[in-house]
Protein backbone atom coordinates (compact mmCIF):
# COMPACT_ATOMS: atom_id res chain seq x y z
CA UNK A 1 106.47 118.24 77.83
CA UNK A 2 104.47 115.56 79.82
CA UNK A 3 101.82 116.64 82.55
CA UNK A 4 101.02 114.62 85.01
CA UNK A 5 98.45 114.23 87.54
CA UNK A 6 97.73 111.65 90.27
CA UNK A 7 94.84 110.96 92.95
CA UNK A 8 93.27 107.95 95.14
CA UNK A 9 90.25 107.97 96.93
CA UNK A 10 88.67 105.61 99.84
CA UNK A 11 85.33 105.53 98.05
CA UNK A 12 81.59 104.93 100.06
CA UNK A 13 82.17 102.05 101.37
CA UNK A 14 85.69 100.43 102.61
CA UNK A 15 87.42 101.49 105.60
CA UNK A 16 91.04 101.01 104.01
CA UNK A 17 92.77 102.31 101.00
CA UNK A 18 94.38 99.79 99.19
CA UNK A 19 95.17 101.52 95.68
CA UNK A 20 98.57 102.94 95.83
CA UNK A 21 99.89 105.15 92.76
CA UNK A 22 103.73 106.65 92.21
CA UNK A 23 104.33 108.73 89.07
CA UNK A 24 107.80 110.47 88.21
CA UNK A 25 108.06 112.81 85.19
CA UNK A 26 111.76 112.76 85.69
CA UNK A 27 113.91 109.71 85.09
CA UNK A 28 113.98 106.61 87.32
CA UNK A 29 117.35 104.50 86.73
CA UNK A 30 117.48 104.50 82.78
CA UNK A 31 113.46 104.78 82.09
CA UNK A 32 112.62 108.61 81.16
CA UNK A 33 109.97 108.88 83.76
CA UNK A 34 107.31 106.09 85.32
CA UNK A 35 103.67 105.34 86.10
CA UNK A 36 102.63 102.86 88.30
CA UNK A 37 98.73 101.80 90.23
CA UNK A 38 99.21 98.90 92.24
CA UNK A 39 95.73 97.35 93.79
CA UNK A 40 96.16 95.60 96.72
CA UNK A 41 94.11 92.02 98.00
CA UNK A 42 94.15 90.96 101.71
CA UNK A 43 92.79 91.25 105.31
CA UNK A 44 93.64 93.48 107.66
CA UNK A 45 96.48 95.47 106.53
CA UNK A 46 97.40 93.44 103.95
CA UNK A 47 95.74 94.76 100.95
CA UNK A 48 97.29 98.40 101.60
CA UNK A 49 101.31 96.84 102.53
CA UNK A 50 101.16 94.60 99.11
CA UNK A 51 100.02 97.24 97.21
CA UNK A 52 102.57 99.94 98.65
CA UNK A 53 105.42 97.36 99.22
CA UNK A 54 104.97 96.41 95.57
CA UNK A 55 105.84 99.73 94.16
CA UNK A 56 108.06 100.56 96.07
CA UNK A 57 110.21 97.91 95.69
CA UNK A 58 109.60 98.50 91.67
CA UNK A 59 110.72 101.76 92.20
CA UNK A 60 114.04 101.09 93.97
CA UNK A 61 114.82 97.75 91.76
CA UNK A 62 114.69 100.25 87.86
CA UNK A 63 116.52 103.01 89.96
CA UNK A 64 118.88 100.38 90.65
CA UNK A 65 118.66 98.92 86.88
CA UNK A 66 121.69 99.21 84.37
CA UNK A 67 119.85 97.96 81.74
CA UNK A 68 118.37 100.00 78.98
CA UNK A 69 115.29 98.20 77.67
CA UNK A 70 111.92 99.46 79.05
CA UNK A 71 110.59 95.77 79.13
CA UNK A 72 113.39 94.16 81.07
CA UNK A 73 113.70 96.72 83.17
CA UNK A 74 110.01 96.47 84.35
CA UNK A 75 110.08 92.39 83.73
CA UNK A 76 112.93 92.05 86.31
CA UNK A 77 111.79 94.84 88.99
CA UNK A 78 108.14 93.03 88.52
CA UNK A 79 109.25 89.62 89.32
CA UNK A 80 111.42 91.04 91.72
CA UNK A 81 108.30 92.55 93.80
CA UNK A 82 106.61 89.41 93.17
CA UNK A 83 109.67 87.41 94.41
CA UNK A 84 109.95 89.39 97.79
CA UNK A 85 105.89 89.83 98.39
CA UNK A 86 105.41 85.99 98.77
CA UNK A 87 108.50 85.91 101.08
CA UNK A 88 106.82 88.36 103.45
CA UNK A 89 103.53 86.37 102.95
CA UNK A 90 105.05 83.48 104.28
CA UNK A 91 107.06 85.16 106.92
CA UNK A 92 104.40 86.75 108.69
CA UNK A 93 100.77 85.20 109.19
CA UNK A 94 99.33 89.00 109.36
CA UNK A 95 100.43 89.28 105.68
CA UNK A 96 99.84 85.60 104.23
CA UNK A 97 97.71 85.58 101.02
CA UNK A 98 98.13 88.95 100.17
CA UNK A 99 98.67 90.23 96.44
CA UNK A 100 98.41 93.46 93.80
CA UNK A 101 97.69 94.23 90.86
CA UNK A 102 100.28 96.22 89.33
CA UNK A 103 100.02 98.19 85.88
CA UNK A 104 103.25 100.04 84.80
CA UNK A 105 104.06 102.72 82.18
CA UNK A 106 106.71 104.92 81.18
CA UNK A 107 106.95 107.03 77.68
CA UNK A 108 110.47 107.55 75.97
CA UNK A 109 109.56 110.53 73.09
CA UNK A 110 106.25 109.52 71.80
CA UNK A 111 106.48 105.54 72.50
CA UNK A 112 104.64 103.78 75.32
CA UNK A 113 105.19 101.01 77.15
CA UNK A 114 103.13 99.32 79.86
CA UNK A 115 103.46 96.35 81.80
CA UNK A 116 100.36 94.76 83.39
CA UNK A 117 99.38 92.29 86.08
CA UNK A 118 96.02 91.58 87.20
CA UNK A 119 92.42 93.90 86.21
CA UNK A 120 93.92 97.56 86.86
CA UNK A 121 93.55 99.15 83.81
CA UNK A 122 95.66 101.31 81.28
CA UNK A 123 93.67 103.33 78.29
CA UNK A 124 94.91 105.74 75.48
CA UNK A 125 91.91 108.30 75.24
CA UNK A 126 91.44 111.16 72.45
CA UNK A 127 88.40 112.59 71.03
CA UNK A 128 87.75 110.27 68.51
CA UNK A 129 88.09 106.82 71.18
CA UNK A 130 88.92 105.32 74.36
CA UNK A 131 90.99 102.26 73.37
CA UNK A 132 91.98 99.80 76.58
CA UNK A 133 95.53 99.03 76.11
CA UNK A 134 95.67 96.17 79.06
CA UNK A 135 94.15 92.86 79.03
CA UNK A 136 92.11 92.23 82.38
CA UNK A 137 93.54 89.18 83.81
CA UNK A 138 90.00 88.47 85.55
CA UNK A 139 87.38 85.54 85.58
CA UNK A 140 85.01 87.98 83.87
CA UNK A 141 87.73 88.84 80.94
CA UNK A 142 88.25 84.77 80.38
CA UNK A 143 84.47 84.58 79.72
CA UNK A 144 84.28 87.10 77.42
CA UNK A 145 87.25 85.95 75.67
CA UNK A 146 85.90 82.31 75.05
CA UNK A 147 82.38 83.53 74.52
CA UNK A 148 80.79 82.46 77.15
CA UNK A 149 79.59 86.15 78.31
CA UNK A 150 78.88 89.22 76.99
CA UNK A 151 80.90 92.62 77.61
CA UNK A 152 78.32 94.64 79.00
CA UNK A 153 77.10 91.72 81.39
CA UNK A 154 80.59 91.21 82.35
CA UNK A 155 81.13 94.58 84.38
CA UNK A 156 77.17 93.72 86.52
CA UNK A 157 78.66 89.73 87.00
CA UNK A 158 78.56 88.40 90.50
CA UNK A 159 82.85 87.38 89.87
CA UNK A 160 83.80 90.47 88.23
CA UNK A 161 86.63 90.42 91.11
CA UNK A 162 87.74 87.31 90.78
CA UNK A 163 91.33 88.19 89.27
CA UNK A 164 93.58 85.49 87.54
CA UNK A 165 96.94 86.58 87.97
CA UNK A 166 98.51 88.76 90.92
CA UNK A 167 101.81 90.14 92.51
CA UNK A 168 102.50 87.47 95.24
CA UNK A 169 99.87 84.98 93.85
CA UNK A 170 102.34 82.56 92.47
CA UNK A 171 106.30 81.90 92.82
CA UNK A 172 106.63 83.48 88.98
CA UNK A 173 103.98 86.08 87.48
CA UNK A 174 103.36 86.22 84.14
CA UNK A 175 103.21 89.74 82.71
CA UNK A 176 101.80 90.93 79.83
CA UNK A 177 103.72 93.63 78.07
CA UNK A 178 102.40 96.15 75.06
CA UNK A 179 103.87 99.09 73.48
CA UNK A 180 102.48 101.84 70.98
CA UNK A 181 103.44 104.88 69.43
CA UNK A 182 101.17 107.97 70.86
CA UNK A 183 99.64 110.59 69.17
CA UNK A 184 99.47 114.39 69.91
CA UNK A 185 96.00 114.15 71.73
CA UNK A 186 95.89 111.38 73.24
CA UNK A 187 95.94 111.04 76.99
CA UNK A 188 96.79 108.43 79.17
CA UNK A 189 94.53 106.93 82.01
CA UNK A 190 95.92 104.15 84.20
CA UNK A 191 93.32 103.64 86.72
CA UNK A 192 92.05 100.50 89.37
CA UNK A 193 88.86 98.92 89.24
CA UNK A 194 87.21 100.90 91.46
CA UNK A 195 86.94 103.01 88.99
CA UNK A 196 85.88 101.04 85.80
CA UNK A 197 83.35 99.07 87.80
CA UNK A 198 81.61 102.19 88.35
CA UNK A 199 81.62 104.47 85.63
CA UNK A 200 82.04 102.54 81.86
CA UNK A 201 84.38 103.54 79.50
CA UNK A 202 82.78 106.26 76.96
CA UNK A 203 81.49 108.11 80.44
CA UNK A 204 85.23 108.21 81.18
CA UNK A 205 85.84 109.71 77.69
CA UNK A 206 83.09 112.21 78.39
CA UNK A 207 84.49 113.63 81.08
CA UNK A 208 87.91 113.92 79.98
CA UNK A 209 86.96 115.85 77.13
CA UNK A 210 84.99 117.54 79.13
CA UNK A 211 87.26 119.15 81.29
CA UNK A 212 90.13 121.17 80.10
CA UNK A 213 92.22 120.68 83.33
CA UNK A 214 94.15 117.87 84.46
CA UNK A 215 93.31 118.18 88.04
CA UNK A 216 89.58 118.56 87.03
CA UNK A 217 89.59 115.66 84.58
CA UNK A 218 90.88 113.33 87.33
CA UNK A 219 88.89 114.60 90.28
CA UNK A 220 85.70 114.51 88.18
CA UNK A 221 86.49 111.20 87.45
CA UNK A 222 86.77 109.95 91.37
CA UNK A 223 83.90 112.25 91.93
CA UNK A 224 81.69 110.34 89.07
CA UNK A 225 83.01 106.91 90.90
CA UNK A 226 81.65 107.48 94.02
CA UNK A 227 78.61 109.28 92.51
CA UNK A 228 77.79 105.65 91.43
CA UNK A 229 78.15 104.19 94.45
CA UNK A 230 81.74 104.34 94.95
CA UNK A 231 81.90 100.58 96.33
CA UNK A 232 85.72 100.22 96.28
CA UNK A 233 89.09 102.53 96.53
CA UNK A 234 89.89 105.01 93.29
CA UNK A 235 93.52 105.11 92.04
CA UNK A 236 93.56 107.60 88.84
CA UNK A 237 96.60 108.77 86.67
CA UNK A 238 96.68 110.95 84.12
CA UNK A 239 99.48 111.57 81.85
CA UNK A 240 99.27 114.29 78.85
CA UNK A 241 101.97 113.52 77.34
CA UNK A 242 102.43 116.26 74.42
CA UNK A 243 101.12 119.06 76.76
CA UNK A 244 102.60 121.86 75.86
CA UNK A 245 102.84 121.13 71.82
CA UNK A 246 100.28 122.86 69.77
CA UNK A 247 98.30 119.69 67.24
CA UNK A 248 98.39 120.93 63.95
């Protein structure tokens, strides 16, 4: 029996909130259930409408799905978003140059599968590790990867923002796709970079084994976030997805 539990938060210092979450324990189109953060990029109000316009229209496009693979369903509703976020872009000047991340899950028996654009993150957490399951598609992540910078300077760098690949960045998106088979403990943390820039990852695992509730877990979370300075908007998920099952 999956729990689920879902909260975003301002933080100290913007005036908007960009981060947008959706999370359905019950079956959208043919997926079982679905987990989605979307980060939005842009002036104004544009951040905040590519985030939320993004899922949404993710949402609607797998309800609408007849197909029964996890990956194309997310592939096509993904590229779909992408598709109708760069029309609005160019439609209206208000909008133009905005983008999203966008990091999607859903969780058929004990397999996972996530989709992932851009630096919002997904991690499988138990109490032995916190494993990172997406690949940041940042400036930061390419240094690290070529070996040009270390991890733990990577989350203080001046670019750490900078992000590679968005929702509405290009006419096609390239999305990275990984699946895994879950364990009884673990849980599940999709989460935006507001709160991984503040709070690194075996704090995060600290305070999820911390806390015995899954409301707690994730408002302690937002709470350590912006108890760091909380310098951008908090999107948290949290799926347990053996809840009720006793580990033998």
């Amino acid at each position: 029996m999956l729990k689920t539990f879902s909260i975003t938060d301002i933080g100290k210092k913007r005036k908007l909130n960009q981060d947008y979450v959706f999370t359905s324990e019950i079956p959208v189109g043919h997926l079982p259930n679905l987990f989605l953060v979307a980060d939005g990029m842009g002036g104004h109000n544009a951040g905040d409408y590519a985030s939320r316009y993004t899922i949404e229209t993710i949402v609607e496009e797998i309800g609408s799905s007849s197909n029964n693979s996890p990956v194309i369903v997310l592939e096509k509703a993904i590229q779909s978003a992408n598709r109708l976020i760069r029309q609005r872009s160019f439609e209206d000047e208000d909008l133009s140059g905005m983008g999203t991340t966008v990091v999607a899950a859903t969780i058929d028996d004990d397999r996972l599968c996530v989709a992932n654009v851009g630096d919002s993150r997904l991690y499988v957490i138990n109490n032995r590790e916190i494993k990172q399951i997406t690949r940041d598609h940042s400036l930061v992540e390419e240094m690290v990867r070529m070996g040009g910078l270390q991890r733990e300077q990577a989350r203080s760098h001046p670019d750490k923002n900078i992000i590679t690949r968005a929702i509405g960045a290009q006419d096609e998106v390239e999305i990275d796709f990984f699946q895994m088979t879950l364990s009884k403990d673990d849980i599940i943390l999709m989460c935006s970079d507001g709160l991984t820039n503040m709070i690194d990852d075996e704090e995060i695992r600290m305070i999820l084994q911390g806390q015995r509730d899954i409301v707690e877990k994730a408002e302690t979370l937002v709470n350590a976030a912006n108890n760091n300075g909380g310098k951008d908007n908090i999107a948290v998920i949290l799926v347990e997805p053996f809840a009720d099952e006793v580990i033998g």
